[in-house]
N, C-alpha and C. Protein backbone atom coordinates (compact mmCIF):
# COMPACT_ATOMS: atom_id res chain seq x y z
N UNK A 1 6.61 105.64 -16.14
CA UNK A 1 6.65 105.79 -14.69
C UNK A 1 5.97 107.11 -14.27
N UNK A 2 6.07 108.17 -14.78
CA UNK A 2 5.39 109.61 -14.71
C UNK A 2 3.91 109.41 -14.64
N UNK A 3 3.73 108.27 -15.89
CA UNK A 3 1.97 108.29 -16.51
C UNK A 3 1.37 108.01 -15.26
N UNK A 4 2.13 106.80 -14.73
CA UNK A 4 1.93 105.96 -13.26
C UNK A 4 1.66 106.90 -12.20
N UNK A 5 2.54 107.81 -11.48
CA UNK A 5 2.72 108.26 -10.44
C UNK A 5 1.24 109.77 -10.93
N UNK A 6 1.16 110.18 -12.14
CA UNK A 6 0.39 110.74 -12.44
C UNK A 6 -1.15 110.70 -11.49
N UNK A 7 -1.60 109.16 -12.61
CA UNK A 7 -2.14 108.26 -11.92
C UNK A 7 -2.83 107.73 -10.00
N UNK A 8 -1.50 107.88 -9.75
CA UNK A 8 -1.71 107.48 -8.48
C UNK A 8 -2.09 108.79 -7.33
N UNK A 9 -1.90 109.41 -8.35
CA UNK A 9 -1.88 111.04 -7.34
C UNK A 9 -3.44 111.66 -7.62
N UNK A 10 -4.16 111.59 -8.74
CA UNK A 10 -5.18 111.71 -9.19
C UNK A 10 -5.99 110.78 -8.55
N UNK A 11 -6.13 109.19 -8.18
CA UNK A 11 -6.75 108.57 -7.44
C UNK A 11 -6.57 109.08 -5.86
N UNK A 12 -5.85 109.15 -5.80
CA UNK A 12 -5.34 109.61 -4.54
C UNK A 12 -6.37 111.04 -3.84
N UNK A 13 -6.05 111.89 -5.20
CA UNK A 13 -6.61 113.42 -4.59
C UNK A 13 -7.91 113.46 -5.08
N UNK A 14 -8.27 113.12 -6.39
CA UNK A 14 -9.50 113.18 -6.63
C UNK A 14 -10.63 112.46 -5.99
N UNK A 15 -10.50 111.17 -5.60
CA UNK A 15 -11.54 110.34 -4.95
C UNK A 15 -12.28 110.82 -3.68
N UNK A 16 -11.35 111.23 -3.19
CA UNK A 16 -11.86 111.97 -1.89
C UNK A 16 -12.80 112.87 -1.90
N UNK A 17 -11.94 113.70 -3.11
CA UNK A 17 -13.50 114.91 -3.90
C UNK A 17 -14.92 114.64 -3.87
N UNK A 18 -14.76 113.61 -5.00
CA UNK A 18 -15.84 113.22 -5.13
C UNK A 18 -16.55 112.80 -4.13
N UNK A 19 -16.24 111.85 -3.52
CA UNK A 19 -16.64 110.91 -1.96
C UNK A 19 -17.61 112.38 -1.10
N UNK A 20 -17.21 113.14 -1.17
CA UNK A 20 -17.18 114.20 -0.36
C UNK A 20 -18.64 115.15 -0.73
N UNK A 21 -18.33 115.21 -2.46
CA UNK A 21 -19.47 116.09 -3.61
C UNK A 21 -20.94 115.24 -3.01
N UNK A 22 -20.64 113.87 -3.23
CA UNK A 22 -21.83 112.90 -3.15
C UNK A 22 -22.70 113.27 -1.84
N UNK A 23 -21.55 112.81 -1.00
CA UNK A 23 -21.98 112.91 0.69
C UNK A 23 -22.50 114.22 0.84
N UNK A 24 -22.25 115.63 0.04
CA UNK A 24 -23.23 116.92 0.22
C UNK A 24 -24.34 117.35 -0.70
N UNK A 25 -24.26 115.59 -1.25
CA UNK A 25 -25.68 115.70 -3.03
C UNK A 25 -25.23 116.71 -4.03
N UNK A 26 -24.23 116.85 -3.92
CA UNK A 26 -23.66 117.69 -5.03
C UNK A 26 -23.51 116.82 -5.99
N UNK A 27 -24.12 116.53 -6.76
CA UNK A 27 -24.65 115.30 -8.03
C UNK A 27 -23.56 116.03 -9.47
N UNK A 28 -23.67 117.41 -9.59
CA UNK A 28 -23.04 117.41 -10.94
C UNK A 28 -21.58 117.44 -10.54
N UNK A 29 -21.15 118.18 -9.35
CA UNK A 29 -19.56 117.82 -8.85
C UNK A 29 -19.24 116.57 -8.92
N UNK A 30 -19.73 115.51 -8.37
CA UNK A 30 -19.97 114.41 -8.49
C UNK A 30 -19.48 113.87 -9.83
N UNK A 31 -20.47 114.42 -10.56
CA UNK A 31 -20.75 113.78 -11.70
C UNK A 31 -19.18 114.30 -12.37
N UNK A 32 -18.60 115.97 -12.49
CA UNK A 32 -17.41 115.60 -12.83
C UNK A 32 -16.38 114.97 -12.76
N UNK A 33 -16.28 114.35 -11.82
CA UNK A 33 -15.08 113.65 -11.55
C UNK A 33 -14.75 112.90 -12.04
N UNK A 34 -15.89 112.00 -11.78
CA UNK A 34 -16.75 110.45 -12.20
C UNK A 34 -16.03 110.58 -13.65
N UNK A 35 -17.04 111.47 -14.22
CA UNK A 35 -17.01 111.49 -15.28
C UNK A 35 -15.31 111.52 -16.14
N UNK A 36 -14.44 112.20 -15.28
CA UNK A 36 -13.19 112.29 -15.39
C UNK A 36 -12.33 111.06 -15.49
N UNK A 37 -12.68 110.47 -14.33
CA UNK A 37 -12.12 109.03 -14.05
C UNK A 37 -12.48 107.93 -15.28
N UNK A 38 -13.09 108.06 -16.05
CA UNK A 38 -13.53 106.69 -17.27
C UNK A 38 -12.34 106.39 -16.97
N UNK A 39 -11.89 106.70 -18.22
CA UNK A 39 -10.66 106.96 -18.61
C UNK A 39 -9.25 106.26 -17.72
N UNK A 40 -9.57 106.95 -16.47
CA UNK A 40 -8.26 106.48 -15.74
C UNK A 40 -8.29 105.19 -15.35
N UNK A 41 -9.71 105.20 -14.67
CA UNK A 41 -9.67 103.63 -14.49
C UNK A 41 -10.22 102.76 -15.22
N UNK A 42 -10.19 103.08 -16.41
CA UNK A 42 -10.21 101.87 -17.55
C UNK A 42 -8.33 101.61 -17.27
N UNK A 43 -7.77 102.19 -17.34
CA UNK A 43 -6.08 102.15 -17.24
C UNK A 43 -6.19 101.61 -16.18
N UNK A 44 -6.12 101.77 -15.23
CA UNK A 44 -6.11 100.92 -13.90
C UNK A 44 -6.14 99.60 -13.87
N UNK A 45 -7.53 99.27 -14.40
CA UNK A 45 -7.69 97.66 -14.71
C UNK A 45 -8.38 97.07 -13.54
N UNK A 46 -8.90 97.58 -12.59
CA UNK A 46 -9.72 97.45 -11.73
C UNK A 46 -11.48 97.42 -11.98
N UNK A 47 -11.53 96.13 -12.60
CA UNK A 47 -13.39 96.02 -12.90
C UNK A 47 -14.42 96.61 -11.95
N UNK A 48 -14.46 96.34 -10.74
CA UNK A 48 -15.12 96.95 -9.82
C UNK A 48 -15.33 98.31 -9.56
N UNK A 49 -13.60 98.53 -9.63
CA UNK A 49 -13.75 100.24 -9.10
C UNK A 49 -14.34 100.80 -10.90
N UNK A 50 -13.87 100.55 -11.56
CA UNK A 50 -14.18 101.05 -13.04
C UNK A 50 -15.77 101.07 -13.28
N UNK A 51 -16.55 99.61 -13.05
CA UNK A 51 -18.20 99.56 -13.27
C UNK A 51 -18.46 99.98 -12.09
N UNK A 52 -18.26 100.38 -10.95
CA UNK A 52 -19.06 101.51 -9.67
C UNK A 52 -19.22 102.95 -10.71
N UNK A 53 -18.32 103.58 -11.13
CA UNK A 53 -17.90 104.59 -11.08
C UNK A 53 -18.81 105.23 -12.86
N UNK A 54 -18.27 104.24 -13.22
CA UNK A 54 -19.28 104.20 -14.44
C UNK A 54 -21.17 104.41 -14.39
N UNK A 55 -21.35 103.04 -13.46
CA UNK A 55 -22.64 103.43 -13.29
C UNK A 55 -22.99 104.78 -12.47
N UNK A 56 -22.22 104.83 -11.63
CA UNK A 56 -22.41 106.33 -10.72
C UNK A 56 -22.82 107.31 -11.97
N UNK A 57 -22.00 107.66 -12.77
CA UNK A 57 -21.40 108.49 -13.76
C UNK A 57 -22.63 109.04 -14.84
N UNK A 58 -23.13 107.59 -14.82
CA UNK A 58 -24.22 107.44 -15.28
C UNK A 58 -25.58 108.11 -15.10
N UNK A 59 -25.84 107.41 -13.59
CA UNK A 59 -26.65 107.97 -12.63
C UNK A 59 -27.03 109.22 -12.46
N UNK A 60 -25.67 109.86 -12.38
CA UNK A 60 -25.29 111.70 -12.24
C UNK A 60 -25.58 112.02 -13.10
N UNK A 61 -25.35 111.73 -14.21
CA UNK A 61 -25.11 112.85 -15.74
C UNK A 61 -26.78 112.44 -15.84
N UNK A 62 -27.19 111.13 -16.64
CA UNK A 62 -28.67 111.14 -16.92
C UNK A 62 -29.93 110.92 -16.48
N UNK A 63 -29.47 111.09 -14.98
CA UNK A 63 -30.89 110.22 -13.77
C UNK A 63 -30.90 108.89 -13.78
N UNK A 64 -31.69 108.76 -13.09
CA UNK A 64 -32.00 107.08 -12.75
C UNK A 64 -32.33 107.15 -11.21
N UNK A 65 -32.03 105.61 -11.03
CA UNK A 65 -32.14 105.42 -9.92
C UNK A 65 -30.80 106.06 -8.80
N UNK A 66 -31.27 106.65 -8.40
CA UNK A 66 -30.47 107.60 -7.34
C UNK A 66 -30.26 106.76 -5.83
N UNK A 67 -31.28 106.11 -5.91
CA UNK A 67 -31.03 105.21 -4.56
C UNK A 67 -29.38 104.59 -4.76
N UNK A 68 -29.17 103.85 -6.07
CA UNK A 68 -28.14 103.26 -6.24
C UNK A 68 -27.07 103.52 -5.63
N UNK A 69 -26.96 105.35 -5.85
CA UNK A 69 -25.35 105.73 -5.22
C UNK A 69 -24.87 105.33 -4.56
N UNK A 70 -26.02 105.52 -2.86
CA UNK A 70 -24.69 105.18 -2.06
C UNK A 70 -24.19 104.10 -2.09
N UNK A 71 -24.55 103.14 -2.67
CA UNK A 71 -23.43 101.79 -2.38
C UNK A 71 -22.51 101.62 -3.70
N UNK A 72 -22.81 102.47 -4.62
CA UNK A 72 -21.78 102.60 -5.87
C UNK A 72 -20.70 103.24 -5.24
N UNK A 73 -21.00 104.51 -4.41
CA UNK A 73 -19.62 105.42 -3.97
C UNK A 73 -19.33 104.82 -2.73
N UNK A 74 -19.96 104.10 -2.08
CA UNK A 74 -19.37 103.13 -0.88
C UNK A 74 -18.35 102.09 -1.74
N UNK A 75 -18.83 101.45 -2.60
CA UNK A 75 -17.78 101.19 -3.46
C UNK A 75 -16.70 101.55 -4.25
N UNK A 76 -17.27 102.69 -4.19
CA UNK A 76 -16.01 103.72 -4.86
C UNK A 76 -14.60 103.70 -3.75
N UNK A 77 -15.15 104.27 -2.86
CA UNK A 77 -14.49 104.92 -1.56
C UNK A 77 -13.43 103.01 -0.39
N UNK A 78 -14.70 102.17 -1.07
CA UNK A 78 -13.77 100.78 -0.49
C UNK A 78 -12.71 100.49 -0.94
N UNK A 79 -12.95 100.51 -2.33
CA UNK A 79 -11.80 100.00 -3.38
C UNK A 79 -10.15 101.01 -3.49
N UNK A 80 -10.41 102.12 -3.32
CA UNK A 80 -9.45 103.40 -3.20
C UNK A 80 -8.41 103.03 -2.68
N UNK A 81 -8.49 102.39 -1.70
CA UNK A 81 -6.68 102.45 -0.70
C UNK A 81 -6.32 100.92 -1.82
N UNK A 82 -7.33 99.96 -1.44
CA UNK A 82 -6.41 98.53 -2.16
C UNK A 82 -5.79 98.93 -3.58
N UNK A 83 -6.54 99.76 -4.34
CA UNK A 83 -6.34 100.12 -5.65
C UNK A 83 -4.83 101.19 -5.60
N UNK A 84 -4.97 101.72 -4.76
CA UNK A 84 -3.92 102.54 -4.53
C UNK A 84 -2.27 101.85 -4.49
N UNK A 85 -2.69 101.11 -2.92
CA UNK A 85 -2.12 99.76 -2.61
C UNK A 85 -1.27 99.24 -3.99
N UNK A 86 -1.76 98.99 -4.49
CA UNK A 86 -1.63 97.71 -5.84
C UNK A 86 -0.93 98.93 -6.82
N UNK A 87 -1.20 100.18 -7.19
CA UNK A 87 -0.58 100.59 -8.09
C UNK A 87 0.65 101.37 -7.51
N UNK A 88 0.93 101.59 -5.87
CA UNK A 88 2.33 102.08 -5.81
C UNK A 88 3.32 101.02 -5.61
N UNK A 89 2.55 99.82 -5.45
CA UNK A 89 3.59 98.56 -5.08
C UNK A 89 3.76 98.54 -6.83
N UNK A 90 3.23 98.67 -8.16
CA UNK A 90 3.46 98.60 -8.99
C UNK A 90 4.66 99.82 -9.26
N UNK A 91 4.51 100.80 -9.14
CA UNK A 91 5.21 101.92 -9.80
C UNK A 91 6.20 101.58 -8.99
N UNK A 92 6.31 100.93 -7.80
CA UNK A 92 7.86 100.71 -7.32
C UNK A 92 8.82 100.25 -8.07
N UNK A 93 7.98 99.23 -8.66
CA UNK A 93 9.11 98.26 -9.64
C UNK A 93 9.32 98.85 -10.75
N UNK A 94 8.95 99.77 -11.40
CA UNK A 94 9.29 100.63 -12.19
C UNK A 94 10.59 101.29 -12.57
């Protein structure tokens, strides 16, 4: 239940960060977060938010197509509340 609420507080506070790094082209801020999040949201279990964030991650750390972002972190930033949504209605039942 800790790991959970952990979890939910890190999506919670971090996403915004990032959302934020992008929106001022701050690409390697960006890129930490991202890069932070594998991890969490492989746990999550959310495919979408997980392959946005990934490819973002991607994007940031080794170039590419940069056009991509914004609709990766528009995706990022969509998915956030439902994902949120879904894991405090989870940790309730906890």
């Amino acid at each position: 239940k800790e790991i959970m609420a952990l979890v939910v507080e890190e999506i919670r506070n971090d996403i915004p960060k990032m959302l934020n790094f992008f929106k001022n082209w701050d690409l390697k801020s960006a890129n930490d977060i991202s890069h932070k999040f594998k991890s969490t949201l492989a746990f999550v279990g959310n495919d979408l938010l997980t392959e946005a964030n990934a490819e973002a991650e991607m994007i940031t750390k080794m170039g590419g197509d940069e056009s991509k972002l914004p609709g990766l972190f528009q995706m990022v930033e969509t998915m956030q509340p439902k994902v949120l949504t879904e894991l405090e209605q989870y940790l309730n039942t906890l």
